[in-house]
Protein backbone atom coordinates (compact mmCIF):
# COMPACT_ATOMS: atom_id res chain seq x y z
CA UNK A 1 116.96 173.77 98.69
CA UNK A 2 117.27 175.47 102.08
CA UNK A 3 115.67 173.42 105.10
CA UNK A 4 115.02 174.50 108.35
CA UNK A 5 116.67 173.36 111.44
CA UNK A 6 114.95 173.25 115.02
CA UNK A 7 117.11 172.58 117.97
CA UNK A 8 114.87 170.12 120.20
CA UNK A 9 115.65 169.89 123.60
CA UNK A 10 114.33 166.69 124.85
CA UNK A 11 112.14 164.43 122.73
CA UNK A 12 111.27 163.94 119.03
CA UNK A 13 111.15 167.20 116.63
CA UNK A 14 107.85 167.94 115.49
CA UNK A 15 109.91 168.56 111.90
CA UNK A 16 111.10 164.85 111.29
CA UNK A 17 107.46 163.54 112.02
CA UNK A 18 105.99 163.01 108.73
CA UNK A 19 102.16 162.90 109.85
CA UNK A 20 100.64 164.98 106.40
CA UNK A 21 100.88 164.40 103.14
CA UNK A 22 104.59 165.17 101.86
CA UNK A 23 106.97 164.76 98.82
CA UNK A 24 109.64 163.32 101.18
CA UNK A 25 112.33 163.08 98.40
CA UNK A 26 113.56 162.72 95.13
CA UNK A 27 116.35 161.22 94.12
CA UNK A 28 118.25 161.13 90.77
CA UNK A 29 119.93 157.96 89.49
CA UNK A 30 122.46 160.16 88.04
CA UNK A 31 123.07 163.76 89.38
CA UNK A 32 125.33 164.17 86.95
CA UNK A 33 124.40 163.94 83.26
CA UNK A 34 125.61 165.38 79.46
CA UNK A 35 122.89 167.35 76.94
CA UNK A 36 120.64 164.57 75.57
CA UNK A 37 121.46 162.21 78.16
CA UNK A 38 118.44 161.15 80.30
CA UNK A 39 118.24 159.86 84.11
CA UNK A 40 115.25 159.16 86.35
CA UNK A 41 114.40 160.76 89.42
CA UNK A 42 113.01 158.76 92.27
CA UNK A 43 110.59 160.65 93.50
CA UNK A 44 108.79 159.00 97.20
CA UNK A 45 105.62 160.71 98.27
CA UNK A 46 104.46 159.68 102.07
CA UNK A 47 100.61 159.94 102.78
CA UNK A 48 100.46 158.56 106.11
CA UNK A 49 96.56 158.29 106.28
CA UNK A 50 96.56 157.09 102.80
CA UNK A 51 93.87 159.31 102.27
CA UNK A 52 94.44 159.85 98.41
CA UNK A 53 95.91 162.70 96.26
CA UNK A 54 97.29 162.91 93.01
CA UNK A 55 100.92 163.89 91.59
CA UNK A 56 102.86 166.04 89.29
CA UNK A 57 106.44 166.11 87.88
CA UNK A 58 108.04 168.30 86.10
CA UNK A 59 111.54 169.80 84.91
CA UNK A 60 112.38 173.30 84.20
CA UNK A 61 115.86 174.26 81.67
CA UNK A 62 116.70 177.81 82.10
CA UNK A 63 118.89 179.46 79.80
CA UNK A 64 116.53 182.71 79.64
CA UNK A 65 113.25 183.58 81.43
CA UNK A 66 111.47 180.46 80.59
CA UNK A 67 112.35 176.78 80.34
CA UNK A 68 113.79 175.11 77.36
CA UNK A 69 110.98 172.42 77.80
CA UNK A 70 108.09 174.63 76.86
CA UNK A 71 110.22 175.35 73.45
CA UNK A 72 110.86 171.92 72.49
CA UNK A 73 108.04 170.61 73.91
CA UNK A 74 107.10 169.40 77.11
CA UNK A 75 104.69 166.49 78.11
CA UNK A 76 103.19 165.94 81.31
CA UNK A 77 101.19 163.94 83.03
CA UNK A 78 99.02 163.39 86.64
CA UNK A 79 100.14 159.89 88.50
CA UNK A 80 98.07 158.31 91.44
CA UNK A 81 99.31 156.06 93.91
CA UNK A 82 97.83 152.65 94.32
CA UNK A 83 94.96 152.95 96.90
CA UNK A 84 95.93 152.47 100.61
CA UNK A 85 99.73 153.17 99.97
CA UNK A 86 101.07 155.19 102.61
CA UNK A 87 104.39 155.42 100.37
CA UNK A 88 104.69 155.55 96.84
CA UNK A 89 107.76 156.28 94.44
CA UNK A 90 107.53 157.55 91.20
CA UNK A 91 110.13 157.24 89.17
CA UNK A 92 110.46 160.24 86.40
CA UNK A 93 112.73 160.16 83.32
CA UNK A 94 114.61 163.46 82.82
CA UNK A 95 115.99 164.20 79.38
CA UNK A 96 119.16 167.17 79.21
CA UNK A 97 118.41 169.55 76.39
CA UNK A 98 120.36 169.27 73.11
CA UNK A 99 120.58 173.27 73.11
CA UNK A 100 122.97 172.56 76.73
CA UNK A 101 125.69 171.25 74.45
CA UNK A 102 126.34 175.06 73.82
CA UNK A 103 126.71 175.65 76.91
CA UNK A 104 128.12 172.76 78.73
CA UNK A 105 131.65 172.46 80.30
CA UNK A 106 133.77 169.92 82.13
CA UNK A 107 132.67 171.59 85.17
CA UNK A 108 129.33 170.47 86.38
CA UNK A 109 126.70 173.25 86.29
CA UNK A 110 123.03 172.29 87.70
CA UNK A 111 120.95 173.53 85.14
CA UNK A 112 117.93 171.36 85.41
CA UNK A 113 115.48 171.89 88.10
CA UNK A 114 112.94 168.83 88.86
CA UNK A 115 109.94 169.84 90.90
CA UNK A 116 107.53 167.45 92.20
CA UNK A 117 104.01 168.71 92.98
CA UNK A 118 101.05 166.08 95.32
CA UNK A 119 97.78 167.31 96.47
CA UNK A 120 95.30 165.85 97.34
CA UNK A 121 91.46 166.15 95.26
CA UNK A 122 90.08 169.88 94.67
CA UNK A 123 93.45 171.78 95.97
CA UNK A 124 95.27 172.21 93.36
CA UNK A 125 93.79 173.79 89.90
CA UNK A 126 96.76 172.68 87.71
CA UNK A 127 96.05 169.11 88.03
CA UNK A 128 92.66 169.69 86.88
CA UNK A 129 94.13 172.00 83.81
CA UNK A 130 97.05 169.69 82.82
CA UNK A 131 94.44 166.50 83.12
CA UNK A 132 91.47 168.30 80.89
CA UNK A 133 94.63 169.06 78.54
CA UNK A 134 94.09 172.57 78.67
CA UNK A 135 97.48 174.96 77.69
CA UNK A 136 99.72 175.78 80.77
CA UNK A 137 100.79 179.11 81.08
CA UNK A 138 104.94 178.61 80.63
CA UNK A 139 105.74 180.64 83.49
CA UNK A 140 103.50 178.16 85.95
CA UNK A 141 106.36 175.97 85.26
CA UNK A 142 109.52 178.16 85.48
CA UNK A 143 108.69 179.24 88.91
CA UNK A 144 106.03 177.20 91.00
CA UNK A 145 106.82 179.41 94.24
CA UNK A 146 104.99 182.61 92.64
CA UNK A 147 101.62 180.89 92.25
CA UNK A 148 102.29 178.12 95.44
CA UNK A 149 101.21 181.17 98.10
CA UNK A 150 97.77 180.56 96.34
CA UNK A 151 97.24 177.26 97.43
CA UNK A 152 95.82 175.82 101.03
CA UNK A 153 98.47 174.91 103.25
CA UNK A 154 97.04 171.87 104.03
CA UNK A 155 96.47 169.05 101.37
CA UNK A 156 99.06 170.36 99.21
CA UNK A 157 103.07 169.83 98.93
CA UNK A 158 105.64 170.79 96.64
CA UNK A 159 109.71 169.90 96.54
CA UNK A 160 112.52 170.41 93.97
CA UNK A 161 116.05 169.07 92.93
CA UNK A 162 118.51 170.15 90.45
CA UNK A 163 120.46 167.94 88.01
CA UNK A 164 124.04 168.99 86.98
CA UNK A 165 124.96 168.78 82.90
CA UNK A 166 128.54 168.55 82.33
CA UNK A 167 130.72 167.21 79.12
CA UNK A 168 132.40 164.58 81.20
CA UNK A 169 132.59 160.41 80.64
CA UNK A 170 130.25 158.85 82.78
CA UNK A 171 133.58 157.58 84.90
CA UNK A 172 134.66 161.16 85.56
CA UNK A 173 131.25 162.07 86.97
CA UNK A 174 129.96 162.72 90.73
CA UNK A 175 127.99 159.95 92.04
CA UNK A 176 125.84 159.69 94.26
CA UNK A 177 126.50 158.33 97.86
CA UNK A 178 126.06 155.14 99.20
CA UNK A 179 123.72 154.95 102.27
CA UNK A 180 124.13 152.20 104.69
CA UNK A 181 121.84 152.05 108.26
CA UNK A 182 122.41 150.19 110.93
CA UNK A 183 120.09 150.97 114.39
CA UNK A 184 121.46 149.74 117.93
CA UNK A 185 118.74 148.40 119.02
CA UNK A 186 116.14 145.33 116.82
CA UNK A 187 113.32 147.74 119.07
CA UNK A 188 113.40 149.82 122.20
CA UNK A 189 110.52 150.33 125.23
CA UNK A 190 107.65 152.63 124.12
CA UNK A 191 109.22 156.10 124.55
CA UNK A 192 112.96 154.98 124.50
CA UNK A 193 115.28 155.82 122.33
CA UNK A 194 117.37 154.23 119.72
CA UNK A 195 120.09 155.56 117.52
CA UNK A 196 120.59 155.10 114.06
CA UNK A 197 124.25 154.56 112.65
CA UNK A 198 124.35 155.90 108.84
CA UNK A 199 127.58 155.31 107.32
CA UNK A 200 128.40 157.10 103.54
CA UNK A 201 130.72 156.08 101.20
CA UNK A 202 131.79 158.17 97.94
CA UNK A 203 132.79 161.81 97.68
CA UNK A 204 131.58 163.83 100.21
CA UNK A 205 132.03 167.32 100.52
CA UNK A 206 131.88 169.56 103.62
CA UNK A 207 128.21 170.52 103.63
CA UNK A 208 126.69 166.83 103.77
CA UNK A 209 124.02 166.42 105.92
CA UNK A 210 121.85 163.07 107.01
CA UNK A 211 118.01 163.71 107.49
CA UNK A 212 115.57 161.63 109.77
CA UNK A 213 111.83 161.88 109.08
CA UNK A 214 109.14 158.89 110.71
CA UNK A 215 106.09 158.38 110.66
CA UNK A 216 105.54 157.87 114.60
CA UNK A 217 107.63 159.27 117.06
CA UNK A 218 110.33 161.27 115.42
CA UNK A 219 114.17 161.51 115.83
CA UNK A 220 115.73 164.04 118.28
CA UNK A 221 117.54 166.14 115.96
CA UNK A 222 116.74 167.08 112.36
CA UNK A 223 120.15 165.99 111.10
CA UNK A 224 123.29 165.46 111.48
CA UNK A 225 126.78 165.79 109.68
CA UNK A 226 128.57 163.00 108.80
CA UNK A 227 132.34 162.53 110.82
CA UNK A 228 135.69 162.02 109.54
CA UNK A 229 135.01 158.52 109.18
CA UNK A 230 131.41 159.69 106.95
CA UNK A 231 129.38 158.28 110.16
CA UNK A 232 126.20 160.43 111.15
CA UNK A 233 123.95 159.10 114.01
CA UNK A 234 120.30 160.33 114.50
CA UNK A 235 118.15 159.20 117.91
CA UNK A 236 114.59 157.97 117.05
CA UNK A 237 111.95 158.52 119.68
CA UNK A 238 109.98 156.12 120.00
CA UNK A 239 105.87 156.88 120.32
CA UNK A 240 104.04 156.07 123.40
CA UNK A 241 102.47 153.29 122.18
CA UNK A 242 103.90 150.13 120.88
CA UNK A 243 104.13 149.05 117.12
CA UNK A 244 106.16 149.21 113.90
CA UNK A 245 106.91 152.52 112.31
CA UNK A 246 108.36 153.52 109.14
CA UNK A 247 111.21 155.64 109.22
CA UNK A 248 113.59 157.24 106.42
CA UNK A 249 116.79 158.83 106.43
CA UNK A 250 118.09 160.71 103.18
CA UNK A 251 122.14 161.76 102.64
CA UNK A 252 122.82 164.76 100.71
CA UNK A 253 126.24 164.71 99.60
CA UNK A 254 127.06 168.81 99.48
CA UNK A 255 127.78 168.00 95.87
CA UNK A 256 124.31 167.28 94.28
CA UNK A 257 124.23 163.86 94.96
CA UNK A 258 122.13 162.36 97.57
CA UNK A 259 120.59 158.99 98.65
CA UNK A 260 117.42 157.28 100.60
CA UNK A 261 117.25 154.85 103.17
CA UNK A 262 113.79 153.25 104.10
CA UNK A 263 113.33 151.15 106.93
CA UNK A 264 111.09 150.72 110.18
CA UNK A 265 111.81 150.46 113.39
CA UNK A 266 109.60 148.85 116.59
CA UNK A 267 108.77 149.92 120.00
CA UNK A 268 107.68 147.31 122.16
């Protein structure tokens, strides 16, 4: 997944503010897995106002022009949050195909995309369809971007992750990262700053990259890469007025693993 970067001057970027409903992330427990193996995905979906929506996951196997899952059968179904949550996770077992045993190697390959779909009531048509159990057209779930253009920009979110099938023993397998986050200060003045410390630990490749989204304020920068000692640091803004926000910071590893931090930080 390609995500933009703005280059703020001063202040929090408008891009780590997470004021609108969003599928923040999604997490697998395993991002590496063999054919029939199965794993869940973590997927968190922020709705600051807690205004309401309704959710869809799903995973698409291509070996051709459609996924495997329509073959052999896919089930789906539309998950709410509980009212007034302003964060929610679903977690979403993943199964690999049987038919990738034909096709899987030693050498991971991310076959399985996961794509995670929250609107909220009356935007989005295939909730409606897939909870009247009417038939889904196959290629609505092979490749969500054609028909997303047709749906409001507001109210509406969609994100993806890929899962890599390999023939290795669970020991030989990437992991994902661990996430540790330690801020400077316990809170900071109403429009100070305060950094964030994010130390990883596993195998991290060269393209790893440590987000920060909030849901006040906002951090300086959109990310940051982790040093040689796999330390990132992100400044959080805080808001002009006082309180507790909720902040997150998610790790992707530049080798398909990632992880989520979830804490909240005061200005006071």
């Amino acid at each position: 997944m390609l995500l933009p970067l703005f280059f703020a001057c001063s202040g929090p970027n408008d891009e780590t503010l997470v004021d609108e409903l969003r599928v923040l992330s999604m997490i697998p427990a395993a991002p590496e897995i063999a054919p029939l193996e199965t794993t869940d995905v973590d997927v968190l979906v922020v709705d600051p106002g807690a205004d309401g929506y309704r959710a869809l996951v799903w995973s698409c196997t291509r070996l051709g022009d459609t996924c495997l899952e329509d073959d052999e059968g896919r089930t789906v179904s539309v998950v709410e949050p509980e009212a007034g949550a302003t964060a929610t996770h679903f977690p979403t077992p993943v199964t690999a195909s049987a038919a990738l045993a034909a096709v899987a190697s030693p050498a991971p390959v991310p076959f399985i995309s996961v794509w995670a779909l929250a609107c909220v009531d009356g935007a989005c048509p295939l909730l409606d369809q897939v909870e009247a159990g009417e038939s889904i057209d196959p290629a609505v779930w092979s490749d969500p971007t054609d028909w997303l253009a047709d749906l409001p920009i507001e109210g509406t979110t969609l994100a993806f992750t890929t899962l890599s099938v390999s023939t290795n023993l669970p020991e030989d397998r990437h992991q994902n990262p661990i996430l540790t986050v330690e801020p400077n200060e316990e809170s900071v003045a109403p429009g100070e700053t305060n950094r964030l410390i994010a130390q990883l630990a596993g195998e991290i490749g060269a393209e790893a990259k440590v987000w920060g989204y909030a849901a006040d304020g906002g951090f300086e920068m959109t990310d940051d890469r982790p040093n040689l000692n796999l330390r990132a640091k992100l400044d959080w803004v805080a808001p002009a007025d006082a309180g507790e926000t909720d902040v997150w910071l998610i790790a992707e590893d530049g080798l398909g693993g990632a992880a989520l931090w979830e804490g909240s930080l005061t200005a006071e």
